[in-house]
C-alpha atoms as a PDB file:
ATOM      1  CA  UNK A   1      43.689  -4.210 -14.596  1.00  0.00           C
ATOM      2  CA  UNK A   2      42.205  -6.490 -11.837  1.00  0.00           C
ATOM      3  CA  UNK A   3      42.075  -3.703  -9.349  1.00  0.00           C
ATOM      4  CA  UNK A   4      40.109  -1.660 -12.275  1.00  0.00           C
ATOM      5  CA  UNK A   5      37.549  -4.179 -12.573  1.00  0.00           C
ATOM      6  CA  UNK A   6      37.311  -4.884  -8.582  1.00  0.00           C
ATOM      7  CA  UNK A   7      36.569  -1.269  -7.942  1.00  0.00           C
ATOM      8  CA  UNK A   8      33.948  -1.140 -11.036  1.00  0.00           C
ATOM      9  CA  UNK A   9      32.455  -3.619  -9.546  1.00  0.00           C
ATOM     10  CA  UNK A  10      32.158  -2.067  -5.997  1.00  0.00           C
ATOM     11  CA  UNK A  11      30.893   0.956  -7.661  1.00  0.00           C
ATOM     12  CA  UNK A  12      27.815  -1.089  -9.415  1.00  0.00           C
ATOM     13  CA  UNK A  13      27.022  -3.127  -6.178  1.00  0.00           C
ATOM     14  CA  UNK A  14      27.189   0.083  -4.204  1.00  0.00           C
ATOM     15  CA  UNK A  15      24.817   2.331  -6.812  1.00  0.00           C
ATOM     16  CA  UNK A  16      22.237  -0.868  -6.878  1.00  0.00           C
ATOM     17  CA  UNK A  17      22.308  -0.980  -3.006  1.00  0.00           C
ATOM     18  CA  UNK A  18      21.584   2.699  -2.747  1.00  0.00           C
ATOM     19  CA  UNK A  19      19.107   3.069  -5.289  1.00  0.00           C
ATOM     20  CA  UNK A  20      16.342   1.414  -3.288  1.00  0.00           C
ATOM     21  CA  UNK A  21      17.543   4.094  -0.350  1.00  0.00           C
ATOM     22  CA  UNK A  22      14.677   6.489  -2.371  1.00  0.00           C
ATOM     23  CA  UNK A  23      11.635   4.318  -2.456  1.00  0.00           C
ATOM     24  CA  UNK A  24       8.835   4.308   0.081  1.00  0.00           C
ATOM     25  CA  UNK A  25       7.237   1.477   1.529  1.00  0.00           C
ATOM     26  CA  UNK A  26       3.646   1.750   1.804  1.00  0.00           C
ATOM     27  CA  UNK A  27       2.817  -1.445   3.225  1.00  0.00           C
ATOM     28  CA  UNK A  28       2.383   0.041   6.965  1.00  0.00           C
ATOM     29  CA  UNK A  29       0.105   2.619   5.866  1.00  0.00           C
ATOM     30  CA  UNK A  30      -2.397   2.057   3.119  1.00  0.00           C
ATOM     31  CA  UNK A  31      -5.586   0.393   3.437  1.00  0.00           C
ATOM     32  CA  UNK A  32      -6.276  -2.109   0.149  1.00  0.00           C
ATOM     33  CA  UNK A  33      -9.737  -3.186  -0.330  1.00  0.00           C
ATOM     34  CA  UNK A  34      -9.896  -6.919   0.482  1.00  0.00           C
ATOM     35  CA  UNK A  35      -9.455  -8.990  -3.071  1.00  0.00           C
ATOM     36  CA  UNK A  36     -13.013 -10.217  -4.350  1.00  0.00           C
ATOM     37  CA  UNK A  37     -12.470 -13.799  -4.036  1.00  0.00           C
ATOM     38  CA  UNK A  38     -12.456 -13.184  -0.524  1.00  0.00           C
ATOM     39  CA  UNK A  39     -15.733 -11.808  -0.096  1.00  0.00           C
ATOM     40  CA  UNK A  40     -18.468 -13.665  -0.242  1.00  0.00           C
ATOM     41  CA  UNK A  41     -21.491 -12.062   1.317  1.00  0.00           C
ATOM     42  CA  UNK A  42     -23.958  -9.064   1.665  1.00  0.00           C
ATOM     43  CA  UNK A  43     -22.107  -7.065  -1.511  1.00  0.00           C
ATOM     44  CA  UNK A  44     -25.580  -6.258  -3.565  1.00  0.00           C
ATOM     45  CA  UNK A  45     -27.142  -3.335  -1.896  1.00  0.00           C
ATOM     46  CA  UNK A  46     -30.985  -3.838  -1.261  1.00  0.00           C
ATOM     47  CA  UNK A  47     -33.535  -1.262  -0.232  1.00  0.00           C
ATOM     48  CA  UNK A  48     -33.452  -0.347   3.492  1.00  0.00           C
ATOM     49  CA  UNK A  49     -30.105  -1.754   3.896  1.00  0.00           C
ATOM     50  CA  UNK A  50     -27.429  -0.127   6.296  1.00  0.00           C
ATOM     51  CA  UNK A  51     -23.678  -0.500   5.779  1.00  0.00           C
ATOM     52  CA  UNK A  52     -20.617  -1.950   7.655  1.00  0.00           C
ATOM     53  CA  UNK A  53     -17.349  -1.409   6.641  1.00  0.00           C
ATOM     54  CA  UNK A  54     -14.823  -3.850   8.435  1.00  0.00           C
ATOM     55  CA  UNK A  55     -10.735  -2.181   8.472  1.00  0.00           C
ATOM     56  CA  UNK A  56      -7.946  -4.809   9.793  1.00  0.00           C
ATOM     57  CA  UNK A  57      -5.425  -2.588  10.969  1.00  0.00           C
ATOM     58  CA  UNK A  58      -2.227  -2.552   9.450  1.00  0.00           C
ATOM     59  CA  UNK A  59       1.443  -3.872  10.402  1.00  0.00           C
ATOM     60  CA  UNK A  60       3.887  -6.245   9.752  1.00  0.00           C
ATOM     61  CA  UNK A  61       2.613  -8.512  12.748  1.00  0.00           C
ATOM     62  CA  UNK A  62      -0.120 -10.703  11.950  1.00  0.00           C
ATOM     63  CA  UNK A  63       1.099 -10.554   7.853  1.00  0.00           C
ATOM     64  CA  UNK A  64       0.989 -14.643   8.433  1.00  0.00           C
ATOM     65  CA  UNK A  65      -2.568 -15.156   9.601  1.00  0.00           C
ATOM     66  CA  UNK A  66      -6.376 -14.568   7.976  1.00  0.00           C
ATOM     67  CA  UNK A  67      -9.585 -13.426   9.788  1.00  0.00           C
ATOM     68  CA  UNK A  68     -12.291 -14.900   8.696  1.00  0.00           C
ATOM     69  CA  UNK A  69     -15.148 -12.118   9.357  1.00  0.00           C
ATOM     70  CA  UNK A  70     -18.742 -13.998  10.575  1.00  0.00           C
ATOM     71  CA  UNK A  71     -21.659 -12.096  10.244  1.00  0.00           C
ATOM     72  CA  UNK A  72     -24.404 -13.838  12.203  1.00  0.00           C
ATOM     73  CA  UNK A  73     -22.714 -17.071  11.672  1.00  0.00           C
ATOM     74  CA  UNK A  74     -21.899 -17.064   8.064  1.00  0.00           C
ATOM     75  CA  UNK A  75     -18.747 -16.675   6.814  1.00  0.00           C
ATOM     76  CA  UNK A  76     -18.689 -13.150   5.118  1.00  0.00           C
ATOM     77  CA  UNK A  77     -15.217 -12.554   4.025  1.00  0.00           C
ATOM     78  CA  UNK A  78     -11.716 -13.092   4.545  1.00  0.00           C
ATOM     79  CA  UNK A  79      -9.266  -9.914   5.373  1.00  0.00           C
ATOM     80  CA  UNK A  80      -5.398  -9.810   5.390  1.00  0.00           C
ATOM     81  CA  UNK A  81      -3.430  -6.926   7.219  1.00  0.00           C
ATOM     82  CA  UNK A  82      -4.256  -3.895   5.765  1.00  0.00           C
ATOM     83  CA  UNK A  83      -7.332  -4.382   4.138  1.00  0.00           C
ATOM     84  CA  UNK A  84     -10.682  -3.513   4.435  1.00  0.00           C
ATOM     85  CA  UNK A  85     -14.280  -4.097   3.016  1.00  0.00           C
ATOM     86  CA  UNK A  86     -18.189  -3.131   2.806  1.00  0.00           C
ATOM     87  CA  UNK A  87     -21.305  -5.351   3.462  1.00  0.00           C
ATOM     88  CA  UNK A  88     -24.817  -4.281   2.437  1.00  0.00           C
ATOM     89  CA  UNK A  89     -26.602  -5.966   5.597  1.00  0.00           C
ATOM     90  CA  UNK A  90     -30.745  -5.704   6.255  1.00  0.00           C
ATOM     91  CA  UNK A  91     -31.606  -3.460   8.753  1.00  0.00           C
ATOM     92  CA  UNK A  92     -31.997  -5.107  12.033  1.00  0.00           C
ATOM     93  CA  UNK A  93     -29.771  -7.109  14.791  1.00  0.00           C
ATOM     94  CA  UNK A  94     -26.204  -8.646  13.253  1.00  0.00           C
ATOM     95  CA  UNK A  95     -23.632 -10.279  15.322  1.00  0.00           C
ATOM     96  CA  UNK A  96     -19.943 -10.060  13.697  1.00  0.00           C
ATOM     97  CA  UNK A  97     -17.321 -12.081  15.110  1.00  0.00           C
ATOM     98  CA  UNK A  98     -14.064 -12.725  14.027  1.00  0.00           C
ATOM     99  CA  UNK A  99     -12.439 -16.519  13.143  1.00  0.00           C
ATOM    100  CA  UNK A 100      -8.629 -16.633  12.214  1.00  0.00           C
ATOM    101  CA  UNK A 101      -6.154 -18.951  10.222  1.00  0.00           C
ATOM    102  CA  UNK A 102      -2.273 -19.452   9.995  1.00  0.00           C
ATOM    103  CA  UNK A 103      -0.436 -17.687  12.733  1.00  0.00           C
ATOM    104  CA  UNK A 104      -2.601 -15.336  14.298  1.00  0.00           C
ATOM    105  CA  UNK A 105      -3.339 -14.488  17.425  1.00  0.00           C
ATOM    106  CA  UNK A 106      -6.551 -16.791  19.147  1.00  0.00           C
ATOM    107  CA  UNK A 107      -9.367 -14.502  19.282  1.00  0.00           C
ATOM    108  CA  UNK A 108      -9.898 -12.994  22.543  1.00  0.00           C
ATOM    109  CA  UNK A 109     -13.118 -11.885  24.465  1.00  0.00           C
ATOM    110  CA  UNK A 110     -13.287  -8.570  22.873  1.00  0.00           C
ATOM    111  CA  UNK A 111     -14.102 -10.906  19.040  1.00  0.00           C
ATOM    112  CA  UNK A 112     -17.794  -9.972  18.819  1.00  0.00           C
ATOM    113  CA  UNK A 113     -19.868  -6.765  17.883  1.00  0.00           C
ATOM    114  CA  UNK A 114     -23.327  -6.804  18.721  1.00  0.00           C
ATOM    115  CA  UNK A 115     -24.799  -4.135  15.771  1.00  0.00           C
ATOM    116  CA  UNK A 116     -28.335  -3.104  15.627  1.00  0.00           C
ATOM    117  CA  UNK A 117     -28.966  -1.493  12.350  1.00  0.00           C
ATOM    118  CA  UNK A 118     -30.819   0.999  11.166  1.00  0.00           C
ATOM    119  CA  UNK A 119     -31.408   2.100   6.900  1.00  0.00           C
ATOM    120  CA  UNK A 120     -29.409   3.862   5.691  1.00  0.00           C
ATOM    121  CA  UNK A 121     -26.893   3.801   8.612  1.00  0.00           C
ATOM    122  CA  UNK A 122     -22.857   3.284   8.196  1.00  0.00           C
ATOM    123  CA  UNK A 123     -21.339   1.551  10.801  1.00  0.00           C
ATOM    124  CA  UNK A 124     -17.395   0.996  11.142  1.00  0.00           C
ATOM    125  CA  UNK A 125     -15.641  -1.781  12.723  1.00  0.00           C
ATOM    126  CA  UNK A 126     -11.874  -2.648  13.137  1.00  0.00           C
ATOM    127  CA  UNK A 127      -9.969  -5.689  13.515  1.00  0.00           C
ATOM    128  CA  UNK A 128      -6.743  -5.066  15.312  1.00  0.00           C
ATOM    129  CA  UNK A 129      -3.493  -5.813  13.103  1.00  0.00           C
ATOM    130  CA  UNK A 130      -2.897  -9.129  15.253  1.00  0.00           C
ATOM    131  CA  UNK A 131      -6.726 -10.772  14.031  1.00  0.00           C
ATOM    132  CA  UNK A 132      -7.040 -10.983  18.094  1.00  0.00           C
ATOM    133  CA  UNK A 133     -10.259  -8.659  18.424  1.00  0.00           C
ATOM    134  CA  UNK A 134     -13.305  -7.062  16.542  1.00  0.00           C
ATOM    135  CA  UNK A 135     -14.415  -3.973  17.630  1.00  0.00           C
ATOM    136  CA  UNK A 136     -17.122  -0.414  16.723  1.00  0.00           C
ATOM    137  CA  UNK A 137     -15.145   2.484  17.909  1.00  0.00           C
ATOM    138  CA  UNK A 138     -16.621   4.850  19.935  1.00  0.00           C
ATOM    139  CA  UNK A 139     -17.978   7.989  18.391  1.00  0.00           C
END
């Protein structure tokens, strides 16, 4: 009788243990728009305004820090791994630079884009999945 019970147990342990075998993470691949309470500036388009959509790369290093994304000086919004977001900026010179909180990496040399902006425009920039650099890829 005890072995009976032992080996229904093993059974039920074993089918729980495999039954997560089927799921797929996502967490390495998807890009989530940043939560609203994170962003805090240029979100209302105006006329004549360009966009800039900031991705931080995803990856399970750098999950325990923030950047904090400056756009000439101001602190725009606030992005985790894997998330992105959209500003509405005036046409015209920005600077966006890149703070960070927690664990990440120090910002190196490469955290600052120079943009110059024209209507209408879309610009992307990436943050690298450690919050170490800001950068426009090349197109």
């Amino acid at each position: 009788m005890k072995v009976n019970c032992y080996a229904t147990g093993i059974i039920v342990l074993a089918g729980l243990a495999l039954a997560g075998c089927g799921v797929e993470g996502n967490h390495d691949t998807v890009i989530r728009d940043a939560v609203s309470n994170r962003v805090f500036l240029y979100q209302k388009p105006g006329q004549g305004d360009a966009t800039v959509q900031v991705v931080r790369a995803n990856g399970y290093f750098g999950g325990g820090c923030s950047s904090q994304i400056m756009i000439d000086d101001k602190f725009a919004a606030q992005l985790e791994t894997g998330e992105q977001v959209s500003f509405n900026l005036p046409s015209g010179s920005h600077v966006l630079s890149l703070q960070n909180s927690g664990a990440c990496h120090k910002p190196d040399e490469n955290a600052r884009v120079d943009a110059s902006l024209s209507p209408g425009q879309t610009m992307l920039v990436e943050v690298d999945k450690w919050g170490a650099s800001i950068s426009a890829p090349k197109r």
